[in-house]
PDB file of N, CA and C in Angstrom:
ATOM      1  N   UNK A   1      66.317-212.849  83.602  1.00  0.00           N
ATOM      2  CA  UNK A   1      67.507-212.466  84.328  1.00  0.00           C
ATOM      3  C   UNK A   1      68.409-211.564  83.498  1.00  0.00           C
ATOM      4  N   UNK A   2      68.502-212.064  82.320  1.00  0.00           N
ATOM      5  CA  UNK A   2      69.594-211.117  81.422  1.00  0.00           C
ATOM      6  C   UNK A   2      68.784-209.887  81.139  1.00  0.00           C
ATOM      7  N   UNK A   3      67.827-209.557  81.131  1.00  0.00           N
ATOM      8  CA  UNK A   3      67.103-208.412  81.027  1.00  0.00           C
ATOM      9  C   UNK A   3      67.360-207.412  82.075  1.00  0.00           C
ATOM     10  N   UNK A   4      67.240-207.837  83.080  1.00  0.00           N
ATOM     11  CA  UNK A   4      67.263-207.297  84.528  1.00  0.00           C
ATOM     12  C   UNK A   4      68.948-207.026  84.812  1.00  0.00           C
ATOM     13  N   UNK A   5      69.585-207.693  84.342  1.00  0.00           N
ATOM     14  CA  UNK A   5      71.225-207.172  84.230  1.00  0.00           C
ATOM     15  C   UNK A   5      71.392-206.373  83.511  1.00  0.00           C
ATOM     16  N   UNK A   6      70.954-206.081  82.418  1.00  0.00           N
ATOM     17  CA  UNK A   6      70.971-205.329  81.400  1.00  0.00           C
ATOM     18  C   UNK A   6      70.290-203.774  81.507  1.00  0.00           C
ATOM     19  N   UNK A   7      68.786-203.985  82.465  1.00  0.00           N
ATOM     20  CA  UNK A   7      68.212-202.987  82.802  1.00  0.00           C
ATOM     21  C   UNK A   7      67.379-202.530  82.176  1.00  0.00           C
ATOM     22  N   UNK A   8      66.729-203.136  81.501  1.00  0.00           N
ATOM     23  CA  UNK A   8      66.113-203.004  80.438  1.00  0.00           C
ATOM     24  C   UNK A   8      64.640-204.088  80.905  1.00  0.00           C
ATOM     25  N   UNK A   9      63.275-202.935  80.917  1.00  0.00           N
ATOM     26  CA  UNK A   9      62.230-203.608  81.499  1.00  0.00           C
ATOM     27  C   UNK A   9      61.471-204.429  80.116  1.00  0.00           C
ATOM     28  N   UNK A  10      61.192-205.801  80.795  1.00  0.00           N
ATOM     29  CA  UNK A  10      60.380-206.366  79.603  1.00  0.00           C
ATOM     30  C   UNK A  10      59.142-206.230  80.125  1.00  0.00           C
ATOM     31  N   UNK A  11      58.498-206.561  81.499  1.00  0.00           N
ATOM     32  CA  UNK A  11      57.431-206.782  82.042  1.00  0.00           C
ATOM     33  C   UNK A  11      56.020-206.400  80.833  1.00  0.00           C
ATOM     34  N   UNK A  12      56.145-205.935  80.290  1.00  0.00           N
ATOM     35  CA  UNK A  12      54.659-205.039  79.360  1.00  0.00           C
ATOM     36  C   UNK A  12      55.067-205.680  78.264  1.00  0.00           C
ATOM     37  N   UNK A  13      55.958-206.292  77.378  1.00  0.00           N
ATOM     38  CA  UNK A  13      56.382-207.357  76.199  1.00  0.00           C
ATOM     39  C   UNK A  13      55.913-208.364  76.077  1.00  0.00           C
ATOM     40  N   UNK A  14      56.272-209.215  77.794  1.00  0.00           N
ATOM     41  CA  UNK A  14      56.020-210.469  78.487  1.00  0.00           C
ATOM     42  C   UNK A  14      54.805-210.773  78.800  1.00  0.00           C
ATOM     43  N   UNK A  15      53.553-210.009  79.142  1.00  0.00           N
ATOM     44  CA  UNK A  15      52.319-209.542  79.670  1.00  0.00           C
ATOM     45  C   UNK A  15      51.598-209.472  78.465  1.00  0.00           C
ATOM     46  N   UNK A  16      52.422-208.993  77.038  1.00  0.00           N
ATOM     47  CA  UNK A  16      51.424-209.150  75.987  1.00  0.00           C
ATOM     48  C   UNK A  16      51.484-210.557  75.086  1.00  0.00           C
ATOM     49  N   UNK A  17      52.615-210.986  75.782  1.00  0.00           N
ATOM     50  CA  UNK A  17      52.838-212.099  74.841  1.00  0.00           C
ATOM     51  C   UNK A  17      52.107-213.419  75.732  1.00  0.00           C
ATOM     52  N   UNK A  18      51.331-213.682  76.632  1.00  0.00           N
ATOM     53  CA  UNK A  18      50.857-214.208  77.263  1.00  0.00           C
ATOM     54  C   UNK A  18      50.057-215.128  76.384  1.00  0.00           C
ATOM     55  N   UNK A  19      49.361-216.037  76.402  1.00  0.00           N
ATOM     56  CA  UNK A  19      48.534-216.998  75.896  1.00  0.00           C
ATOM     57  C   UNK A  19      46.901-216.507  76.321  1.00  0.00           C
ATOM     58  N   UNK A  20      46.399-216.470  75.459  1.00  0.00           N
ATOM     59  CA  UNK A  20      44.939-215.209  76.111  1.00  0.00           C
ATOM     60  C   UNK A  20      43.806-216.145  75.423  1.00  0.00           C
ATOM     61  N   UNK A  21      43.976-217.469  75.887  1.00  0.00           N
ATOM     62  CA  UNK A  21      42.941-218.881  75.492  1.00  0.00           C
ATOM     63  C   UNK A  21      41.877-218.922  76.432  1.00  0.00           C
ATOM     64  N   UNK A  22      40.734-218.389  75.101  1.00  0.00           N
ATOM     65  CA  UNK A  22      39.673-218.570  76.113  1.00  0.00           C
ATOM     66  C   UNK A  22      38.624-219.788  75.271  1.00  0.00           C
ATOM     67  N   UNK A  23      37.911-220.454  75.936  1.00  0.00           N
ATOM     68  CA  UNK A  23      36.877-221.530  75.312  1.00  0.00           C
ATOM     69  C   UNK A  23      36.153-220.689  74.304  1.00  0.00           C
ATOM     70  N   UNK A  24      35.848-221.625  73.447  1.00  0.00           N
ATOM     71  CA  UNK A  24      35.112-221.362  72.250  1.00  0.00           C
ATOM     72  C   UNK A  24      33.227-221.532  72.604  1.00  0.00           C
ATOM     73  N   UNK A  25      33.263-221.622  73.478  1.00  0.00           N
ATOM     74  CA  UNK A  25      31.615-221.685  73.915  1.00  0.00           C
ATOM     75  C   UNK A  25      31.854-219.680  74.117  1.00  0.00           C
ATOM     76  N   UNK A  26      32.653-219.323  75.008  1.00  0.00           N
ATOM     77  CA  UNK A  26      32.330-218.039  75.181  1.00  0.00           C
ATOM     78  C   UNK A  26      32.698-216.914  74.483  1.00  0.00           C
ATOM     79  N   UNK A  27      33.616-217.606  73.557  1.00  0.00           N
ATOM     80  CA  UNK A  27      33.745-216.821  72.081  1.00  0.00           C
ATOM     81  C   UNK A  27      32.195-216.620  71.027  1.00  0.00           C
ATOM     82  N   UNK A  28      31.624-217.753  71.070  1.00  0.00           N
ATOM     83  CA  UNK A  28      30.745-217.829  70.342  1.00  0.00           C
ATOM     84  C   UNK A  28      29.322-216.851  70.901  1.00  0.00           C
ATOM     85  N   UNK A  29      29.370-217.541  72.584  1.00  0.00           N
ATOM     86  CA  UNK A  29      28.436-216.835  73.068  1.00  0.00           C
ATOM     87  C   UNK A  29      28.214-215.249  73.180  1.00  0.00           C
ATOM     88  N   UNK A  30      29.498-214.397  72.603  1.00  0.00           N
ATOM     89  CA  UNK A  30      30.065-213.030  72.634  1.00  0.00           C
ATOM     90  C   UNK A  30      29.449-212.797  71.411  1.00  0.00           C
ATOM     91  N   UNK A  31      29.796-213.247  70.329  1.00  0.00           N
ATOM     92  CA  UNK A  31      29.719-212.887  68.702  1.00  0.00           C
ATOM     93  C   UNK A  31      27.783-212.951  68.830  1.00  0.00           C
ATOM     94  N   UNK A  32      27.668-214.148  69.127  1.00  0.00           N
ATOM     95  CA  UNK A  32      25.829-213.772  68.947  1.00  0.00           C
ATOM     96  C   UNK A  32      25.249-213.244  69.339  1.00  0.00           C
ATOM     97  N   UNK A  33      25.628-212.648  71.090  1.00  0.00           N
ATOM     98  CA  UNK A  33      25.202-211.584  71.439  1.00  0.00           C
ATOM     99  C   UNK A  33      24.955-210.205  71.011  1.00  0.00           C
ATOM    100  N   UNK A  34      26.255-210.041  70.128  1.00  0.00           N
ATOM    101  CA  UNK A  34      26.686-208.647  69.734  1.00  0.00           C
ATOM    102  C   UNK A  34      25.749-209.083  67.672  1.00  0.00           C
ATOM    103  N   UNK A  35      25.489-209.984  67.576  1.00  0.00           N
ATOM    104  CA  UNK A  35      24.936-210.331  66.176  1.00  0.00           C
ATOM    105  C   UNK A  35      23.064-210.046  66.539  1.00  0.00           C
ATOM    106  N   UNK A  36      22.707-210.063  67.938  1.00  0.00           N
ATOM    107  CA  UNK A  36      21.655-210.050  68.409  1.00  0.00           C
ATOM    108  C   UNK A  36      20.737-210.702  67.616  1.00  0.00           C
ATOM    109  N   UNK A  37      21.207-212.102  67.343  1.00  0.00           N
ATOM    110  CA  UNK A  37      19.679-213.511  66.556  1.00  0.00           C
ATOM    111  C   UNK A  37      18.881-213.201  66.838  1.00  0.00           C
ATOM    112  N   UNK A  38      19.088-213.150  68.646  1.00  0.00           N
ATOM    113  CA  UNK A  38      17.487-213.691  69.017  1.00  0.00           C
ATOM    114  C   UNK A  38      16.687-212.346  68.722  1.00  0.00           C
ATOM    115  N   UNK A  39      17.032-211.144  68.920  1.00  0.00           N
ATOM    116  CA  UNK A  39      16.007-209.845  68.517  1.00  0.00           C
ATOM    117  C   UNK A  39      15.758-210.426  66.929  1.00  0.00           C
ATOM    118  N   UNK A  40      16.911-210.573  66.194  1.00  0.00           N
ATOM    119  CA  UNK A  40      16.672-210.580  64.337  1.00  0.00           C
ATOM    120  C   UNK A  40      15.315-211.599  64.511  1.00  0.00           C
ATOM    121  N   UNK A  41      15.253-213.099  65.361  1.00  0.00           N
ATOM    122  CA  UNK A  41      14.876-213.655  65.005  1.00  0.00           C
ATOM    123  C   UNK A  41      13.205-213.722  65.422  1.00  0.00           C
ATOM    124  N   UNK A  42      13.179-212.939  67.076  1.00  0.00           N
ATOM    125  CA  UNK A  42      11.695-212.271  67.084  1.00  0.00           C
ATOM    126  C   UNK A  42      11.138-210.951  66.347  1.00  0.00           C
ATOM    127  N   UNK A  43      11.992-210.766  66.066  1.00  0.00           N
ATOM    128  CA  UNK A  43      10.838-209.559  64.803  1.00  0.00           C
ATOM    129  C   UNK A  43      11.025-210.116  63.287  1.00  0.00           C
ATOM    130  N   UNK A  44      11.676-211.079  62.877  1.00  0.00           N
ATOM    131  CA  UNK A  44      11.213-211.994  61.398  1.00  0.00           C
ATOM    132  C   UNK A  44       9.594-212.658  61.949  1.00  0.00           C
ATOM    133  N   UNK A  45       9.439-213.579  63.262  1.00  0.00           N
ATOM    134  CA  UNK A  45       8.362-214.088  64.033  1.00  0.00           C
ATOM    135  C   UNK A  45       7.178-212.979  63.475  1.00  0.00           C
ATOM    136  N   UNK A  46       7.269-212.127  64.562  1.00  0.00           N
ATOM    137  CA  UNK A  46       6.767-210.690  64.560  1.00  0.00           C
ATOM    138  C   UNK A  46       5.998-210.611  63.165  1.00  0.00           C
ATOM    139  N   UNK A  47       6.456-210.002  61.836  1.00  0.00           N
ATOM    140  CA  UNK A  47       6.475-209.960  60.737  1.00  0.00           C
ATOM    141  C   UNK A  47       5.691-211.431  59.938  1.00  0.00           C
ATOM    142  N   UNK A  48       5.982-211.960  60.010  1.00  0.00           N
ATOM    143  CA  UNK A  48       4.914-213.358  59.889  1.00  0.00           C
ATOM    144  C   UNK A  48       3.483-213.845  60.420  1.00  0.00           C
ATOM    145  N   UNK A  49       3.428-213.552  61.363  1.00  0.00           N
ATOM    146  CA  UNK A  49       2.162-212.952  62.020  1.00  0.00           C
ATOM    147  C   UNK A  49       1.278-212.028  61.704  1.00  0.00           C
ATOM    148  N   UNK A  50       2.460-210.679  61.501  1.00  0.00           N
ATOM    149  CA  UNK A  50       1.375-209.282  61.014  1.00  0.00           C
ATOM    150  C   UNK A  50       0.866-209.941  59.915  1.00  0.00           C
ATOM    151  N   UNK A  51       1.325-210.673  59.063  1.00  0.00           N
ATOM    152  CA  UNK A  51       0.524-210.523  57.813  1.00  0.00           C
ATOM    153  C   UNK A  51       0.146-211.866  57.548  1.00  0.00           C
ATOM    154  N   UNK A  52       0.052-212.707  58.831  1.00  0.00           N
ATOM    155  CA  UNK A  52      -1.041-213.613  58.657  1.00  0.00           C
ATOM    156  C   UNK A  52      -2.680-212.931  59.392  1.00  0.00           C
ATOM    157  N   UNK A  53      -2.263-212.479  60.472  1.00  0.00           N
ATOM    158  CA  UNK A  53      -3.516-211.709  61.621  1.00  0.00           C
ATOM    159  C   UNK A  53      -3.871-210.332  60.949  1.00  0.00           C
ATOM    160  N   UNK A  54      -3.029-210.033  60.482  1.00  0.00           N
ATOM    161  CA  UNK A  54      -3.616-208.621  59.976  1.00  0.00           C
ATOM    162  C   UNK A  54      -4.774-208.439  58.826  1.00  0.00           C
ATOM    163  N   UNK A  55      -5.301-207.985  58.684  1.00  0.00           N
ATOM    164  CA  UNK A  55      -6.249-207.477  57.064  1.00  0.00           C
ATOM    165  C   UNK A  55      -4.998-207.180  56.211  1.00  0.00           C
ATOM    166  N   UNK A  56      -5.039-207.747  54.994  1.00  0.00           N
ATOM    167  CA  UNK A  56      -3.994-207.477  53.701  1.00  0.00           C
ATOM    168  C   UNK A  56      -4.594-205.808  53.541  1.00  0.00           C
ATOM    169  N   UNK A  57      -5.734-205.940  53.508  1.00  0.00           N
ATOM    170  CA  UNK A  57      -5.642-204.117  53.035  1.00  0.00           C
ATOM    171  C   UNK A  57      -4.253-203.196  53.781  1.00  0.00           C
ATOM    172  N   UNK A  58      -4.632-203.500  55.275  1.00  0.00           N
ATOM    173  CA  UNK A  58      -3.647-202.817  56.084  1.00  0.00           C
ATOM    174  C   UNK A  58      -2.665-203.119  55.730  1.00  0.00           C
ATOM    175  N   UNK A  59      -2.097-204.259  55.881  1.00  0.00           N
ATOM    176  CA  UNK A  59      -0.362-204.741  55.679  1.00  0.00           C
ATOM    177  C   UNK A  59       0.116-204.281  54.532  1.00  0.00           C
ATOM    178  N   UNK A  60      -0.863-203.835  53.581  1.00  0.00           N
ATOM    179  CA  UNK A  60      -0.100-203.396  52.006  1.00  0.00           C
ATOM    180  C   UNK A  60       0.874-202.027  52.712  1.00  0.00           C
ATOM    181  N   UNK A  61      -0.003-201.526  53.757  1.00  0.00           N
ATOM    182  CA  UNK A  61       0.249-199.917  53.801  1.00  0.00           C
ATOM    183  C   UNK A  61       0.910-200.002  55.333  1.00  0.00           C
ATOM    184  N   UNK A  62       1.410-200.981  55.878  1.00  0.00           N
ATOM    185  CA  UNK A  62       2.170-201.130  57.273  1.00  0.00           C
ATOM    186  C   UNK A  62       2.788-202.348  57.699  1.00  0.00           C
ATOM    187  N   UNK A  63       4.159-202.088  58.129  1.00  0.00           N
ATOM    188  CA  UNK A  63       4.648-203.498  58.065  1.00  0.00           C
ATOM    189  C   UNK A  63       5.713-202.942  59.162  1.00  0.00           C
ATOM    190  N   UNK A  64       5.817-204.159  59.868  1.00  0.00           N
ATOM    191  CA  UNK A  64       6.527-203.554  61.736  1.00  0.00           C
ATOM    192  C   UNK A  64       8.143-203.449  61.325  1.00  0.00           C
ATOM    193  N   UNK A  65       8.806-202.710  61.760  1.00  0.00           N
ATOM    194  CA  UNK A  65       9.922-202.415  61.530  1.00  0.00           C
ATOM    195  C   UNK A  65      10.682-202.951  62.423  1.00  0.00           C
ATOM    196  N   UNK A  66      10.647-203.186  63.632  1.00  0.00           N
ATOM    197  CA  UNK A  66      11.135-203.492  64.807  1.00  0.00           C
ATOM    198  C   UNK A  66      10.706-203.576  66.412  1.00  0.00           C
ATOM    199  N   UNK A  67      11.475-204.298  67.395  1.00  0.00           N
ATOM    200  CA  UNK A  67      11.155-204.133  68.890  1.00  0.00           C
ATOM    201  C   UNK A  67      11.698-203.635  69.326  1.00  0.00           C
ATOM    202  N   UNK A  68      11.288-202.817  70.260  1.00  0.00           N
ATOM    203  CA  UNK A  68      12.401-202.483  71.488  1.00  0.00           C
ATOM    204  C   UNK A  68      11.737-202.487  73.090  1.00  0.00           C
ATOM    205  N   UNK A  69      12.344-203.390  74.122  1.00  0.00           N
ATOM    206  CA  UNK A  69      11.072-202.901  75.325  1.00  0.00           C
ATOM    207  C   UNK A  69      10.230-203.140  75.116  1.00  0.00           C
ATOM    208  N   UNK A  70       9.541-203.799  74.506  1.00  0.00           N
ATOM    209  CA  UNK A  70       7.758-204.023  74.547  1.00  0.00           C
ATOM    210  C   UNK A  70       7.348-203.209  73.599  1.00  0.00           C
ATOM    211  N   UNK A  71       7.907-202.302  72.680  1.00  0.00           N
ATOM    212  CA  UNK A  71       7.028-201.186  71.995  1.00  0.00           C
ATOM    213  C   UNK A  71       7.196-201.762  70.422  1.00  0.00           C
ATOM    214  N   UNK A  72       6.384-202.474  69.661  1.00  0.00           N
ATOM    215  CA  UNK A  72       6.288-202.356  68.194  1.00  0.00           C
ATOM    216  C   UNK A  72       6.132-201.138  67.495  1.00  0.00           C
ATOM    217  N   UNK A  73       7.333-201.192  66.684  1.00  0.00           N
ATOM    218  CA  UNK A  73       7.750-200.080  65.566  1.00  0.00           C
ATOM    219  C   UNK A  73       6.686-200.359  64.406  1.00  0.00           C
ATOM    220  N   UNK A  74       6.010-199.681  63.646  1.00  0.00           N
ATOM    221  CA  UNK A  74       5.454-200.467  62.700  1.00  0.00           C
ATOM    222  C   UNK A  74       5.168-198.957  61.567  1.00  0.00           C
ATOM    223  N   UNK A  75       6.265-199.094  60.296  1.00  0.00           N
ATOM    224  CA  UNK A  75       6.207-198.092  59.649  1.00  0.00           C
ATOM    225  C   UNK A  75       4.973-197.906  58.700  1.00  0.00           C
ATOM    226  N   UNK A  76       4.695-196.771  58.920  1.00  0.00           N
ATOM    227  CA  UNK A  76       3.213-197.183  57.877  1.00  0.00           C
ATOM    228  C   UNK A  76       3.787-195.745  56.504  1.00  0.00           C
ATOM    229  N   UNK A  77       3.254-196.213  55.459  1.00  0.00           N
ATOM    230  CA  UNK A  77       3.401-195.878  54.292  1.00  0.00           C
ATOM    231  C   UNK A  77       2.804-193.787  53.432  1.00  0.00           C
ATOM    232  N   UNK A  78       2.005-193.796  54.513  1.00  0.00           N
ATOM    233  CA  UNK A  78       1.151-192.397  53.967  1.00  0.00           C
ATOM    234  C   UNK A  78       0.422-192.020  55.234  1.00  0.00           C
ATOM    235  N   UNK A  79       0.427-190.716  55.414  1.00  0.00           N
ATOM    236  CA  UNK A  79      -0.871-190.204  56.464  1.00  0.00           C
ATOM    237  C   UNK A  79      -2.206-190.417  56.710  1.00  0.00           C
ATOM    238  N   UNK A  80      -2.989-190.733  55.312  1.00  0.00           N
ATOM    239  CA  UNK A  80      -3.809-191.206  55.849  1.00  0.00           C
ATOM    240  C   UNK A  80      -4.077-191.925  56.326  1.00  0.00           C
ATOM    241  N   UNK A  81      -3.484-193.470  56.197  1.00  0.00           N
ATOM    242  CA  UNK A  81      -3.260-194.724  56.316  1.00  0.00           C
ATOM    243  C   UNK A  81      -3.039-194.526  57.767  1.00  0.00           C
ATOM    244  N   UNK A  82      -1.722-193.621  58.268  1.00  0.00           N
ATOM    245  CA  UNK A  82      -1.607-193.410  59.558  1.00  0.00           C
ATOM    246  C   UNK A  82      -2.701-193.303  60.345  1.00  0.00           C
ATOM    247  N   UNK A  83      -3.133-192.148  60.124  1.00  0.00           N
ATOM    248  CA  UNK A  83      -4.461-191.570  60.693  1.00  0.00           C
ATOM    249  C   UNK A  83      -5.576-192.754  60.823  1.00  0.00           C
ATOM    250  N   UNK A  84      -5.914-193.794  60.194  1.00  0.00           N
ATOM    251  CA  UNK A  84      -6.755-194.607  59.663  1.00  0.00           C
ATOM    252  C   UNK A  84      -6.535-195.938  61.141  1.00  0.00           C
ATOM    253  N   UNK A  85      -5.034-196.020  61.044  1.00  0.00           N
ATOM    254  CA  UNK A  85      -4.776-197.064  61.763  1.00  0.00           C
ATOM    255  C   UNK A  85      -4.693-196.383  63.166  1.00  0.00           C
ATOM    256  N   UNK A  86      -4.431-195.625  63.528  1.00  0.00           N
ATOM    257  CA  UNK A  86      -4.305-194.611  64.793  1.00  0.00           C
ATOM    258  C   UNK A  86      -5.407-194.794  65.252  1.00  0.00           C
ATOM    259  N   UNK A  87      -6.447-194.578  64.636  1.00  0.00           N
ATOM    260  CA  UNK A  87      -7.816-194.209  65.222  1.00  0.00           C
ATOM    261  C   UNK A  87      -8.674-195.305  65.420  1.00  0.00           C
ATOM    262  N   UNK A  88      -8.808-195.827  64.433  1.00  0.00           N
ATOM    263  CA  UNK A  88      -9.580-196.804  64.195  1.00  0.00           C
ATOM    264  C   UNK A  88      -9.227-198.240  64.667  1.00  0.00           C
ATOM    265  N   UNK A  89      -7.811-198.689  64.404  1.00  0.00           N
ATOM    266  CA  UNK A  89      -7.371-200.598  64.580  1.00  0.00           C
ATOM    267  C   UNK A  89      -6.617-200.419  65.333  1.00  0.00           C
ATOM    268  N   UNK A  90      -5.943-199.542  65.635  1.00  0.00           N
ATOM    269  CA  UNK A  90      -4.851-199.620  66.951  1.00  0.00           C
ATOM    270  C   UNK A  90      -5.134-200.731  68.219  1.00  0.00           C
ATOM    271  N   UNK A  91      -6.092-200.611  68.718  1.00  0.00           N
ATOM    272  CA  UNK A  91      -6.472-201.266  69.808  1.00  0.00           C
ATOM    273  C   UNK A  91      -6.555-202.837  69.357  1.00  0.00           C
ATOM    274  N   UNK A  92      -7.460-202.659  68.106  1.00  0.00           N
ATOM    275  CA  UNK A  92      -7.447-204.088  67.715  1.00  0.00           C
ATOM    276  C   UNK A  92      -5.950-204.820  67.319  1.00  0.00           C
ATOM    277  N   UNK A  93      -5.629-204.156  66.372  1.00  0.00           N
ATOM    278  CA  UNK A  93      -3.896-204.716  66.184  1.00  0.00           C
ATOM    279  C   UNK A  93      -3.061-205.477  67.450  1.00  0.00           C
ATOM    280  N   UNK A  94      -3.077-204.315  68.452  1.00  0.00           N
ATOM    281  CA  UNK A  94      -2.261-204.431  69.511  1.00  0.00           C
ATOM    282  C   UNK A  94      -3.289-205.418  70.266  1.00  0.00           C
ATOM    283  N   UNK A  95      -3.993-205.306  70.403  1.00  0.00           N
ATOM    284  CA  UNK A  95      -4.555-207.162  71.364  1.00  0.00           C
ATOM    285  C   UNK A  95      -4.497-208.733  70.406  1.00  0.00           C
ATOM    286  N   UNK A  96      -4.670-208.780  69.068  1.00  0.00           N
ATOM    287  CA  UNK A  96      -4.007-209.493  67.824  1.00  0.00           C
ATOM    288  C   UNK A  96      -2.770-209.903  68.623  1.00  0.00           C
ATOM    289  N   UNK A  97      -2.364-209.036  68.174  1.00  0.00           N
ATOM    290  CA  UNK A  97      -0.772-209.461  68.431  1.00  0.00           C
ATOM    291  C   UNK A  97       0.236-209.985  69.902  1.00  0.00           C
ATOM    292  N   UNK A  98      -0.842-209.088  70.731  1.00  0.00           N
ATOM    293  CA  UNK A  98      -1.098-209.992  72.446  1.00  0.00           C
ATOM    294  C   UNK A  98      -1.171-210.923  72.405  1.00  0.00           C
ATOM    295  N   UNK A  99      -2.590-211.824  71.661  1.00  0.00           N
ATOM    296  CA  UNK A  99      -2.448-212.911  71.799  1.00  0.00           C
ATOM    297  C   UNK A  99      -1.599-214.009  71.177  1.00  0.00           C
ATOM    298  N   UNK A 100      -1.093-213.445  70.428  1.00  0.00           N
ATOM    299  CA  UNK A 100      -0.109-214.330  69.631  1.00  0.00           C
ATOM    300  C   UNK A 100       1.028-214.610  70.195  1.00  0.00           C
ATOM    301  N   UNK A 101       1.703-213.549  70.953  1.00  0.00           N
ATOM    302  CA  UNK A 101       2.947-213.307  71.474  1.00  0.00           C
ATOM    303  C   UNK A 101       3.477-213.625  72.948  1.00  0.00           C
ATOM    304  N   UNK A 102       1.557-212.610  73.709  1.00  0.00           N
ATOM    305  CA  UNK A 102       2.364-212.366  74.575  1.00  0.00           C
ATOM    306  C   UNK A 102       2.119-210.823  75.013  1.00  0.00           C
ATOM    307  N   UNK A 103       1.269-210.504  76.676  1.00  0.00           N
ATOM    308  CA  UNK A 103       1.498-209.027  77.021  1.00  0.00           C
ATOM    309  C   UNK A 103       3.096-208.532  77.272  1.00  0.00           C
ATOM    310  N   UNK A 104       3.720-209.209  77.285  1.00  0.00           N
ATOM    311  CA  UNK A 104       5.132-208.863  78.055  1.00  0.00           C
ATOM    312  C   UNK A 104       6.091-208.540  77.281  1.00  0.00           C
ATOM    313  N   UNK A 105       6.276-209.253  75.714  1.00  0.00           N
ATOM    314  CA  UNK A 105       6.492-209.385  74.704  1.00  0.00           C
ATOM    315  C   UNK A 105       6.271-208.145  73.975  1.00  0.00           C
ATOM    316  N   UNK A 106       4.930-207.552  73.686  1.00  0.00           N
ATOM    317  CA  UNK A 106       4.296-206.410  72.685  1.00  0.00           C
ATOM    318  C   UNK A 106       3.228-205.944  73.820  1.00  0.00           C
ATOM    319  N   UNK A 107       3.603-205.020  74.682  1.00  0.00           N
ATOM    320  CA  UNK A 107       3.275-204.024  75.370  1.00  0.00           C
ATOM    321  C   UNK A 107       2.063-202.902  74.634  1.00  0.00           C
ATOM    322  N   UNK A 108       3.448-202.119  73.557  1.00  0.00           N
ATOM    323  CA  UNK A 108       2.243-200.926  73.077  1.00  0.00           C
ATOM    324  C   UNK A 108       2.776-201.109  71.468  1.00  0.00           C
ATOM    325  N   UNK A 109       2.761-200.488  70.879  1.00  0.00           N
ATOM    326  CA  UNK A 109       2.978-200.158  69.561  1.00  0.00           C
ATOM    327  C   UNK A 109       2.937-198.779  68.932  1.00  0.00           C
ATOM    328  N   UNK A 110       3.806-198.582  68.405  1.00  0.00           N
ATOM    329  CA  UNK A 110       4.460-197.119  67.306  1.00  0.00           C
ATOM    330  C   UNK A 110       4.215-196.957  66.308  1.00  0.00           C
ATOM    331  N   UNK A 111       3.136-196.232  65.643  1.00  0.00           N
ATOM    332  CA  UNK A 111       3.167-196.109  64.792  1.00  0.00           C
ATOM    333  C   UNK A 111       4.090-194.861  64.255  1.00  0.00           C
ATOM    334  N   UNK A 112       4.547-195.134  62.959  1.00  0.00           N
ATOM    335  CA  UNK A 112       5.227-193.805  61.614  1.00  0.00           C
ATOM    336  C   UNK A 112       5.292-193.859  60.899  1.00  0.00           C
ATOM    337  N   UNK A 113       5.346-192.295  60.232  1.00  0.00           N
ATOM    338  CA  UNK A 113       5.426-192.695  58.596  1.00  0.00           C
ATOM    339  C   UNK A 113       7.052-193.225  58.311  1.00  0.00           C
ATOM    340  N   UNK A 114       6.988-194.091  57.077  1.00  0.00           N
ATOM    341  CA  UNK A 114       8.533-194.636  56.762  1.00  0.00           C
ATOM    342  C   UNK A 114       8.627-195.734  55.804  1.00  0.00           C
TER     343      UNK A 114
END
């Protein structure tokens, strides 16, 4: 009231000073989303696998970098190595890892150098 006699607008003061309490379930559920576990925590999975299913020769020289969509990232170390796995284990790798996972899960796979 004394504001409004005065003439002087608070409305946007009053509006920020509001109580802006929200539950701590959906605080939390915000932060992990944006922390994305569950991706961190299927491609650590991911990574444990390659180099139980894989040949150690290979894994010295390729190790998956990441998911996205169904597509395994998997940086490999030198061209030939590239070339080697391109041609030759690709198919095999990527059904390996089908069965471990999942078609829906690991779709296709990427190889690069990196």
């Amino acid at each position: 009231m004394l504001s409004q006699w005065r003439g002087v607008d608070l409305r946007a003061a009053e509006i920020a000073q509001r109580p802006t309490d929200r539950p701590a379930a959906s605080i939390v559920r915000g932060v992990l989303g944006r922390l994305r576990l569950d991706q961190r925590q299927a491609e650590t999975e991911i990574v444990k696998v390659w180099n139980h299913l894989i040949d150690p020769n290979l894994t010295a020289h390729a190790q998956p970098a990441g998911i996205n969509k169904g597509t395994l990232f998997v940086n490999v170390d030198s061209s030939p190595w590239l070339d080697e796995i391109v041609r030759y284990r690709r198919k095999e790798i990527l059904q390996r890892l089908q069965t471990a996972f999942g078609h829906e899960k690991i779709k296709r796979i990427s190889f690069r150098i990196g």
